[in-house]
PDB file of N, CA and C in Angstrom:
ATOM      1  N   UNK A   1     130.842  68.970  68.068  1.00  0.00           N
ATOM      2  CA  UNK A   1     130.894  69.515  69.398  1.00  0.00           C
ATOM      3  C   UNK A   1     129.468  69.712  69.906  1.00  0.00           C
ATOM      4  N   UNK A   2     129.142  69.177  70.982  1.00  0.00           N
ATOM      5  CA  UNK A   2     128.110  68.909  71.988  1.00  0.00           C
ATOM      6  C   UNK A   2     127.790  71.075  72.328  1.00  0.00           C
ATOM      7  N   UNK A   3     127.047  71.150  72.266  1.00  0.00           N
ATOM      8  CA  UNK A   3     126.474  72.446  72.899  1.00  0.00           C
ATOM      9  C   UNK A   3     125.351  71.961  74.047  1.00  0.00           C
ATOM     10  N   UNK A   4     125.660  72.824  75.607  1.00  0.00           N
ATOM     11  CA  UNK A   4     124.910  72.433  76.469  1.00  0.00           C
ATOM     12  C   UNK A   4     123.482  73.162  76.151  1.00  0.00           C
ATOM     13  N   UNK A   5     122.606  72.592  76.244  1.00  0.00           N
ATOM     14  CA  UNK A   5     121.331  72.723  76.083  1.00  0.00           C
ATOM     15  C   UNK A   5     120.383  72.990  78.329  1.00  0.00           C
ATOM     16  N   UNK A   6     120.067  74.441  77.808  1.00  0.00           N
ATOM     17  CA  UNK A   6     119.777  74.680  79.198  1.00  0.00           C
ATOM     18  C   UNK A   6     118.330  74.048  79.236  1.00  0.00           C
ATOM     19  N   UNK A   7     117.327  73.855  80.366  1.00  0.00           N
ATOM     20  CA  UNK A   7     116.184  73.547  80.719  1.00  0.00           C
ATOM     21  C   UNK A   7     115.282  74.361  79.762  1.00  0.00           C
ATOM     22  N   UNK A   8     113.973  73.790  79.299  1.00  0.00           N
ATOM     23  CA  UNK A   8     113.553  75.181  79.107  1.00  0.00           C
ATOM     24  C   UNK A   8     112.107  74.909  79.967  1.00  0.00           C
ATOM     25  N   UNK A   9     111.934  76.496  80.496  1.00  0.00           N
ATOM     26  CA  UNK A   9     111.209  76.766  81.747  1.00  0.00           C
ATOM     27  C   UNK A   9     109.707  77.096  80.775  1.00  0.00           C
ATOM     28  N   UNK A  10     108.735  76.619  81.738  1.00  0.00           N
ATOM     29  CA  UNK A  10     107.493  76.547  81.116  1.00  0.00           C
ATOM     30  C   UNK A  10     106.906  77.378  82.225  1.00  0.00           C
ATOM     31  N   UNK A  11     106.189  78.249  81.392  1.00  0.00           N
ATOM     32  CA  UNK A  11     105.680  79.620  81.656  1.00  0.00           C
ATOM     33  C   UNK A  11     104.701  79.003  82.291  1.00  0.00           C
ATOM     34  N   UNK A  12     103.604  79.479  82.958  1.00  0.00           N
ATOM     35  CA  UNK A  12     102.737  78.858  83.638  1.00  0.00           C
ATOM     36  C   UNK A  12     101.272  80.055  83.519  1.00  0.00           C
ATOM     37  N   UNK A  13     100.514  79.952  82.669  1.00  0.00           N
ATOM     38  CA  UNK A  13      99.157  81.430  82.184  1.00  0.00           C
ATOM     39  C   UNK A  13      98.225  80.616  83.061  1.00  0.00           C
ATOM     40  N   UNK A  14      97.398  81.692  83.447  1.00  0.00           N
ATOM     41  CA  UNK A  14      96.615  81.256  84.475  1.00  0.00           C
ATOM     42  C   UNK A  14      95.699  82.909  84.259  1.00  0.00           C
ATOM     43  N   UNK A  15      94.382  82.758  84.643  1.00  0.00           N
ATOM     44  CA  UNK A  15      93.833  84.085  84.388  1.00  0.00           C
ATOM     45  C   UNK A  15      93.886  84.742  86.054  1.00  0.00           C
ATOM     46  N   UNK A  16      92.620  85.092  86.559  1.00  0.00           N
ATOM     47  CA  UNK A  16      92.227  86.255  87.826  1.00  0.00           C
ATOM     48  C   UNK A  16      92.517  85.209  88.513  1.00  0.00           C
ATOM     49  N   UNK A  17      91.397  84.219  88.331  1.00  0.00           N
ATOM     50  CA  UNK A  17      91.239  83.807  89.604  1.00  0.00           C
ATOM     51  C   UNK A  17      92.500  82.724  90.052  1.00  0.00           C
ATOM     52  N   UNK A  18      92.875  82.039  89.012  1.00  0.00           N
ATOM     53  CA  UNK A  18      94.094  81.424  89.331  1.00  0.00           C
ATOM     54  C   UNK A  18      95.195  81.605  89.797  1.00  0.00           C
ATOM     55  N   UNK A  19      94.923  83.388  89.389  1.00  0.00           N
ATOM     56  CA  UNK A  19      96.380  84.167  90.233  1.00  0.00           C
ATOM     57  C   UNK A  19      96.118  83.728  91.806  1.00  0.00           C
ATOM     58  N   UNK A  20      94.762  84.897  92.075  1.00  0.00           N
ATOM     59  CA  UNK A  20      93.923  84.544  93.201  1.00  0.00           C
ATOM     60  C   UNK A  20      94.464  83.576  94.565  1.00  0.00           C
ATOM     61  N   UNK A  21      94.243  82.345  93.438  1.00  0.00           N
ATOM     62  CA  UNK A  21      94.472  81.282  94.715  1.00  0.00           C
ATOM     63  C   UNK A  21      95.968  80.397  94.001  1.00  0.00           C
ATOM     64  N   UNK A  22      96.499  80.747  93.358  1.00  0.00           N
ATOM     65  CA  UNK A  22      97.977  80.059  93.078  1.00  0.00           C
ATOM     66  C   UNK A  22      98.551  80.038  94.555  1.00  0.00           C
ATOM     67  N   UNK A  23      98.833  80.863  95.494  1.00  0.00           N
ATOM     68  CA  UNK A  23      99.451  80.428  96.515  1.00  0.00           C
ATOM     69  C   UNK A  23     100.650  81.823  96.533  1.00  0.00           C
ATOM     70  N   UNK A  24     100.447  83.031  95.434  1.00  0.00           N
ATOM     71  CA  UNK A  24     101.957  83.647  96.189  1.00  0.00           C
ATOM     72  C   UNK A  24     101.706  84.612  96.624  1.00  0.00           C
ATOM     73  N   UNK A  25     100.447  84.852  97.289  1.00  0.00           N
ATOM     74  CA  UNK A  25      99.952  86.234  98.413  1.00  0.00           C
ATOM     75  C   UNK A  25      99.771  85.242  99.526  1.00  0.00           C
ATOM     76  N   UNK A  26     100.138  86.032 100.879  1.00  0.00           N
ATOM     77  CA  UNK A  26      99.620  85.550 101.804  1.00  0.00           C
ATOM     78  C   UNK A  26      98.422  85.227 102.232  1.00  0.00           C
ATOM     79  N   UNK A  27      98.623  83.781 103.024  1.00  0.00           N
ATOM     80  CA  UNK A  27      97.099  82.629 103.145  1.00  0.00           C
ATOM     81  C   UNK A  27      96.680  83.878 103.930  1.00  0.00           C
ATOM     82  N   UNK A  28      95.274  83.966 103.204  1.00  0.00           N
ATOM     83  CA  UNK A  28      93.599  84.662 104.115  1.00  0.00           C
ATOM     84  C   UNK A  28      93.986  86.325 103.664  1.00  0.00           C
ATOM     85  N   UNK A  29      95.573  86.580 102.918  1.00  0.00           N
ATOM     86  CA  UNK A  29      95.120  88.275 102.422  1.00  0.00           C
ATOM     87  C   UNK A  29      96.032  88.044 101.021  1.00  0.00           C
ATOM     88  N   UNK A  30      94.902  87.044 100.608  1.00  0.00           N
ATOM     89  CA  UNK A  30      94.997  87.483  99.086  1.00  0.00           C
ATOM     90  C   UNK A  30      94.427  88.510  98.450  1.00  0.00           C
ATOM     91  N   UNK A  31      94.250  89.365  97.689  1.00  0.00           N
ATOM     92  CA  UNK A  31      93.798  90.431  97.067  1.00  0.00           C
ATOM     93  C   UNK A  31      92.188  90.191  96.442  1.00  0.00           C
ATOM     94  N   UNK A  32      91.625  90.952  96.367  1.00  0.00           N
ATOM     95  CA  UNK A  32      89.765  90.665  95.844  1.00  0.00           C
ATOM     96  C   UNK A  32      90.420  90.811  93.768  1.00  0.00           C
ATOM     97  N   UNK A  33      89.301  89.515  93.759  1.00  0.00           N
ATOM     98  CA  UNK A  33      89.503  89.775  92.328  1.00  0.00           C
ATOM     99  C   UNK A  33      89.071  91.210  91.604  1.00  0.00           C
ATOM    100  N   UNK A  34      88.569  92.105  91.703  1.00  0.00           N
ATOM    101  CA  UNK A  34      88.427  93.517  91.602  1.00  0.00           C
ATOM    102  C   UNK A  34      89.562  94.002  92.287  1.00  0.00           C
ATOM    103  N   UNK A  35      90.600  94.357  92.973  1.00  0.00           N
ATOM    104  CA  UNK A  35      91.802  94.531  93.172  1.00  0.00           C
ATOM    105  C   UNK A  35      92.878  94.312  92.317  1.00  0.00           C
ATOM    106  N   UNK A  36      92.979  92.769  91.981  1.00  0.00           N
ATOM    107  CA  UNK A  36      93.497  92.747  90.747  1.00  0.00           C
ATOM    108  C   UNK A  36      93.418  92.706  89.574  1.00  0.00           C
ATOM    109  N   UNK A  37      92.190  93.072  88.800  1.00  0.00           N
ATOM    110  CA  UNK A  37      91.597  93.324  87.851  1.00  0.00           C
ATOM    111  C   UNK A  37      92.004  95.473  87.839  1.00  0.00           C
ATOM    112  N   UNK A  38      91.587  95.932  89.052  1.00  0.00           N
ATOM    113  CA  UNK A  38      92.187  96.954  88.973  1.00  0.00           C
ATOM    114  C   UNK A  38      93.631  97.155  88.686  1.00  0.00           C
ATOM    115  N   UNK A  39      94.285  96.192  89.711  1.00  0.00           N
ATOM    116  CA  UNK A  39      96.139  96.377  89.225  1.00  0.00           C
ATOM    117  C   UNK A  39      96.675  96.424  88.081  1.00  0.00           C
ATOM    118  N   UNK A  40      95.957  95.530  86.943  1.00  0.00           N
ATOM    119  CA  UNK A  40      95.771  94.912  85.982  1.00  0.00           C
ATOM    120  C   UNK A  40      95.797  95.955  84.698  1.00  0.00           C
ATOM    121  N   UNK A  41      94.410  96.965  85.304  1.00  0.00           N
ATOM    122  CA  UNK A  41      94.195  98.141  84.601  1.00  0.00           C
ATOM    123  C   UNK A  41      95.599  99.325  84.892  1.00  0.00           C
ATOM    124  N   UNK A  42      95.679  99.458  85.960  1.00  0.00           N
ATOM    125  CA  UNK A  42      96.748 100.764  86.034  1.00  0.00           C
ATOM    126  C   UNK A  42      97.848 100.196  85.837  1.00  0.00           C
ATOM    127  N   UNK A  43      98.121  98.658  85.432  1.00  0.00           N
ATOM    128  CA  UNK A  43      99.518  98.172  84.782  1.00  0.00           C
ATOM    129  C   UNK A  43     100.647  98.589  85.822  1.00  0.00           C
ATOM    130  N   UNK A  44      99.991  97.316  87.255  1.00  0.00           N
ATOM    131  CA  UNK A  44     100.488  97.572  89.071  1.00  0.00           C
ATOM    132  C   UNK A  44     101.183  96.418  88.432  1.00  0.00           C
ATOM    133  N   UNK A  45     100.444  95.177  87.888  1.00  0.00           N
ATOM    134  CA  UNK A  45     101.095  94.012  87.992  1.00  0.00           C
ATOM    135  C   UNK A  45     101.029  93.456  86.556  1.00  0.00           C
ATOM    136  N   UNK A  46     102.274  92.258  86.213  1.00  0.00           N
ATOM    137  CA  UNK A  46     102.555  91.853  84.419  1.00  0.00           C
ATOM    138  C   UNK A  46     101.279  91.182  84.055  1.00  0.00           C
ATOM    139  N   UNK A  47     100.834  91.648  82.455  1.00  0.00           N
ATOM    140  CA  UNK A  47      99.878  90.855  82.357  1.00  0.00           C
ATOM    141  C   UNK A  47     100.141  90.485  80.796  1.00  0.00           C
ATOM    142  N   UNK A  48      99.441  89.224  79.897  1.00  0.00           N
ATOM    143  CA  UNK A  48      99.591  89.593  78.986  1.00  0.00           C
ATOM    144  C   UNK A  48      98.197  88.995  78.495  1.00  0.00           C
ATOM    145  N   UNK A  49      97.491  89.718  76.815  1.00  0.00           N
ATOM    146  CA  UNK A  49      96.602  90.004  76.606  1.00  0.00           C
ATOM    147  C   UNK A  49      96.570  88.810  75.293  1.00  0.00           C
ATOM    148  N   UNK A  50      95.839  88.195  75.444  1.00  0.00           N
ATOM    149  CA  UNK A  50      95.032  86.948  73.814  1.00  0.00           C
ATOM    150  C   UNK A  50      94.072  87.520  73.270  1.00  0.00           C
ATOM    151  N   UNK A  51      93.743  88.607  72.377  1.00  0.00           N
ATOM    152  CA  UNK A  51      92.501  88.704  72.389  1.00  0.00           C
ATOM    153  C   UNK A  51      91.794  89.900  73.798  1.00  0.00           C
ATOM    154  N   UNK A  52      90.802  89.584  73.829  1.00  0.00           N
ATOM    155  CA  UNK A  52      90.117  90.264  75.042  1.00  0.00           C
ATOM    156  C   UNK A  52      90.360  89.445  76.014  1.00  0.00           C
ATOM    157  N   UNK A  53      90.931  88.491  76.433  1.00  0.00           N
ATOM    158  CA  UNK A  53      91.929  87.536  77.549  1.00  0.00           C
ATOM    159  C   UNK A  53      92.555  88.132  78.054  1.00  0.00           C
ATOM    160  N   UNK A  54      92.360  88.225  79.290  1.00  0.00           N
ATOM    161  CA  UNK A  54      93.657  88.456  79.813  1.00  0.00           C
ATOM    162  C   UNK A  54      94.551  87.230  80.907  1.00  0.00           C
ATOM    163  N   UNK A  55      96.276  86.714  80.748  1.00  0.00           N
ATOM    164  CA  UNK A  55      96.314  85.957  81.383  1.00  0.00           C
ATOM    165  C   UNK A  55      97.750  86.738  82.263  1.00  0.00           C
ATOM    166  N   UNK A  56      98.091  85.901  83.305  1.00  0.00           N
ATOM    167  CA  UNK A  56      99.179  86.070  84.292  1.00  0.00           C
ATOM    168  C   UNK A  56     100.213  84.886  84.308  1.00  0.00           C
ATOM    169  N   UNK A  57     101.437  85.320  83.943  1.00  0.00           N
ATOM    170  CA  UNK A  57     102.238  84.028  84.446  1.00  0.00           C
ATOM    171  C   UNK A  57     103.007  84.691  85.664  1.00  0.00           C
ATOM    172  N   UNK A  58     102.659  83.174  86.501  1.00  0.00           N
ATOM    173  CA  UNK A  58     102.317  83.170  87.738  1.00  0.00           C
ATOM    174  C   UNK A  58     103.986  83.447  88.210  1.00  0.00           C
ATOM    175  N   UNK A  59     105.316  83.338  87.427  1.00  0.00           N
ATOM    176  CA  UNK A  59     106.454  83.384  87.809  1.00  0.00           C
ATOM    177  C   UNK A  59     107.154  85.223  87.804  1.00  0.00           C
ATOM    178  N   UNK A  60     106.327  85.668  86.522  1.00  0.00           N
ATOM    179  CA  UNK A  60     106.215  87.046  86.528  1.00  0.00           C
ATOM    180  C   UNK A  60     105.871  87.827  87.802  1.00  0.00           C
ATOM    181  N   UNK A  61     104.336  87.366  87.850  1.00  0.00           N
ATOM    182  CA  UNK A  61     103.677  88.512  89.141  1.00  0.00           C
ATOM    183  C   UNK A  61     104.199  87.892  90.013  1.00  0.00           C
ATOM    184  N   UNK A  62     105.213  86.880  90.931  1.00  0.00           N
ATOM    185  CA  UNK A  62     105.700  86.721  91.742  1.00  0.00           C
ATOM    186  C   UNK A  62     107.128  87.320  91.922  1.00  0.00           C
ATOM    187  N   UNK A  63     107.928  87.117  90.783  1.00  0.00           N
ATOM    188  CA  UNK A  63     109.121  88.091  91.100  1.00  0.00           C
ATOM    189  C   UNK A  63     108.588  89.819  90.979  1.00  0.00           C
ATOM    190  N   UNK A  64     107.638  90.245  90.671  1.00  0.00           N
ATOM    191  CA  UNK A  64     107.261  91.870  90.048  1.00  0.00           C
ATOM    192  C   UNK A  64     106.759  92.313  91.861  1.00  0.00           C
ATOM    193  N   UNK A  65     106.176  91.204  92.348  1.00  0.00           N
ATOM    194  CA  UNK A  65     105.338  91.793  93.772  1.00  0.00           C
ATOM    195  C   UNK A  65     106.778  91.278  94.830  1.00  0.00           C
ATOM    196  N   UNK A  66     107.629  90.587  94.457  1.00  0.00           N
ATOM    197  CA  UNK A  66     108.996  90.274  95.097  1.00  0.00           C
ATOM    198  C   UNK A  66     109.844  92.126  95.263  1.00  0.00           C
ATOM    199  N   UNK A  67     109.745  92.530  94.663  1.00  0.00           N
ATOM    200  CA  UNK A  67     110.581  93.557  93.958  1.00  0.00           C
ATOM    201  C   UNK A  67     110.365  94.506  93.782  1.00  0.00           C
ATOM    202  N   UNK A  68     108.922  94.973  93.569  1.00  0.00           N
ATOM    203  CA  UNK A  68     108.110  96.344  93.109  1.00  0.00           C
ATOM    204  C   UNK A  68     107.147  96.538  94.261  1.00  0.00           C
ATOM    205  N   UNK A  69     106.484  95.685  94.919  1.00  0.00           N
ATOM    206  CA  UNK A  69     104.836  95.993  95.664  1.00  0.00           C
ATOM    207  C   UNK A  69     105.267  95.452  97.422  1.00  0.00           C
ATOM    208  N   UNK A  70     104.467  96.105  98.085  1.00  0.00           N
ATOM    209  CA  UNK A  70     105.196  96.232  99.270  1.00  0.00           C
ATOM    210  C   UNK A  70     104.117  94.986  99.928  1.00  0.00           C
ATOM    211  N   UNK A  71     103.443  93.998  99.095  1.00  0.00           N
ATOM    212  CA  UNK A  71     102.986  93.090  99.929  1.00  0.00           C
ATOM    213  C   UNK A  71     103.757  92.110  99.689  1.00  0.00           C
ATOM    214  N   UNK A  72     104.437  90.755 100.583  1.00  0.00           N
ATOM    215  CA  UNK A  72     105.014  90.119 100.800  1.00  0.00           C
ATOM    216  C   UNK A  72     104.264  88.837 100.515  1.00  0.00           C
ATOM    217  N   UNK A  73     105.222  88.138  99.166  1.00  0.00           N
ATOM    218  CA  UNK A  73     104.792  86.787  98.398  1.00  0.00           C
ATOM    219  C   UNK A  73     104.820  85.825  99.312  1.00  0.00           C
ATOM    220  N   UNK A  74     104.774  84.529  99.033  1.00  0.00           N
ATOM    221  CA  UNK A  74     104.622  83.251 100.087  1.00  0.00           C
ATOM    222  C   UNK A  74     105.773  82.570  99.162  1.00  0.00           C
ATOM    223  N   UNK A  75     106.659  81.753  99.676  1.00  0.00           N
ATOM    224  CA  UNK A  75     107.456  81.126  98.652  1.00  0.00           C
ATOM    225  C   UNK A  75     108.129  81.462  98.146  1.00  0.00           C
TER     226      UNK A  75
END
Protein backbone atom coordinates (compact mmCIF):
# COMPACT_ATOMS: atom_id res chain seq x y z
CA UNK A 1 0.00 0.00 0.00
CA UNK A 2 1.13 3.35 -1.52
CA UNK A 3 1.27 6.06 1.42
CA UNK A 4 0.77 9.68 0.07
CA UNK A 5 3.89 11.45 0.51
CA UNK A 6 3.18 15.33 1.15
CA UNK A 7 5.64 18.13 -0.45
CA UNK A 8 8.30 18.85 1.70
CA UNK A 9 8.58 22.68 2.18
CA UNK A 10 12.04 24.17 2.25
CA UNK A 11 12.62 26.55 4.90
CA UNK A 12 14.23 29.47 3.47
CA UNK A 13 17.40 31.12 6.43
CA UNK A 14 18.39 34.24 5.42
CA UNK A 15 20.15 36.59 8.09
CA UNK A 16 19.27 40.82 8.81
CA UNK A 17 19.72 41.97 5.87
CA UNK A 18 17.99 39.44 3.75
CA UNK A 19 15.03 39.73 5.93
CA UNK A 20 15.49 43.50 5.17
CA UNK A 21 14.97 43.35 1.58
CA UNK A 22 13.14 39.77 1.04
CA UNK A 23 10.08 41.73 0.07
CA UNK A 24 7.47 41.10 3.15
CA UNK A 25 7.45 44.73 4.72
CA UNK A 26 6.15 47.32 2.80
CA UNK A 27 8.20 48.84 -0.39
CA UNK A 28 10.19 52.16 1.15
CA UNK A 29 9.00 51.14 5.12
CA UNK A 30 10.97 48.38 5.66
CA UNK A 31 12.37 48.40 9.16
CA UNK A 32 16.30 49.75 9.87
CA UNK A 33 18.50 46.90 10.38
CA UNK A 34 18.96 48.10 14.13
CA UNK A 35 15.13 47.77 14.44
CA UNK A 36 15.33 44.40 13.70
CA UNK A 37 18.26 43.39 15.34
CA UNK A 38 16.42 45.06 18.27
CA UNK A 39 13.12 42.90 17.61
CA UNK A 40 15.39 40.14 17.49
CA UNK A 41 16.71 40.95 21.01
CA UNK A 42 13.29 41.46 22.88
CA UNK A 43 12.18 38.16 20.93
CA UNK A 44 9.32 40.75 18.74
CA UNK A 45 10.12 38.47 15.85
CA UNK A 46 11.19 34.23 15.20
CA UNK A 47 14.68 33.80 15.08
CA UNK A 48 16.91 30.96 15.19
CA UNK A 49 20.52 30.90 16.49
CA UNK A 50 23.91 28.65 14.73
CA UNK A 51 26.36 29.49 16.92
CA UNK A 52 26.67 33.35 17.38
CA UNK A 53 24.47 33.43 13.89
CA UNK A 54 21.68 34.52 13.87
CA UNK A 55 19.20 33.49 10.94
CA UNK A 56 15.31 34.19 9.92
CA UNK A 57 13.12 31.98 7.95
CA UNK A 58 11.57 34.22 5.91
CA UNK A 59 8.03 32.05 6.05
CA UNK A 60 8.10 32.34 9.92
CA UNK A 61 8.57 36.22 10.31
CA UNK A 62 5.95 36.55 7.65
CA UNK A 63 3.13 34.60 9.13
CA UNK A 64 4.40 35.99 13.04
CA UNK A 65 4.13 39.91 11.58
CA UNK A 66 0.73 38.44 9.64
CA UNK A 67 -0.72 37.71 13.10
CA UNK A 68 1.17 39.28 16.02
CA UNK A 69 2.68 42.96 14.75
CA UNK A 70 0.49 45.62 13.60
CA UNK A 71 2.68 46.37 10.46
CA UNK A 72 1.18 45.00 7.37
CA UNK A 73 3.30 42.22 5.20
CA UNK A 74 3.35 42.52 1.29
CA UNK A 75 2.17 39.18 -0.16
Amino acid sequence: METPTSPVLESQLTDVVGLRTSGIFPKNKEPSIHTLRSWTQLRRIPHHRVGHFVYYDLAEVAAHIRTKMKIPPCG
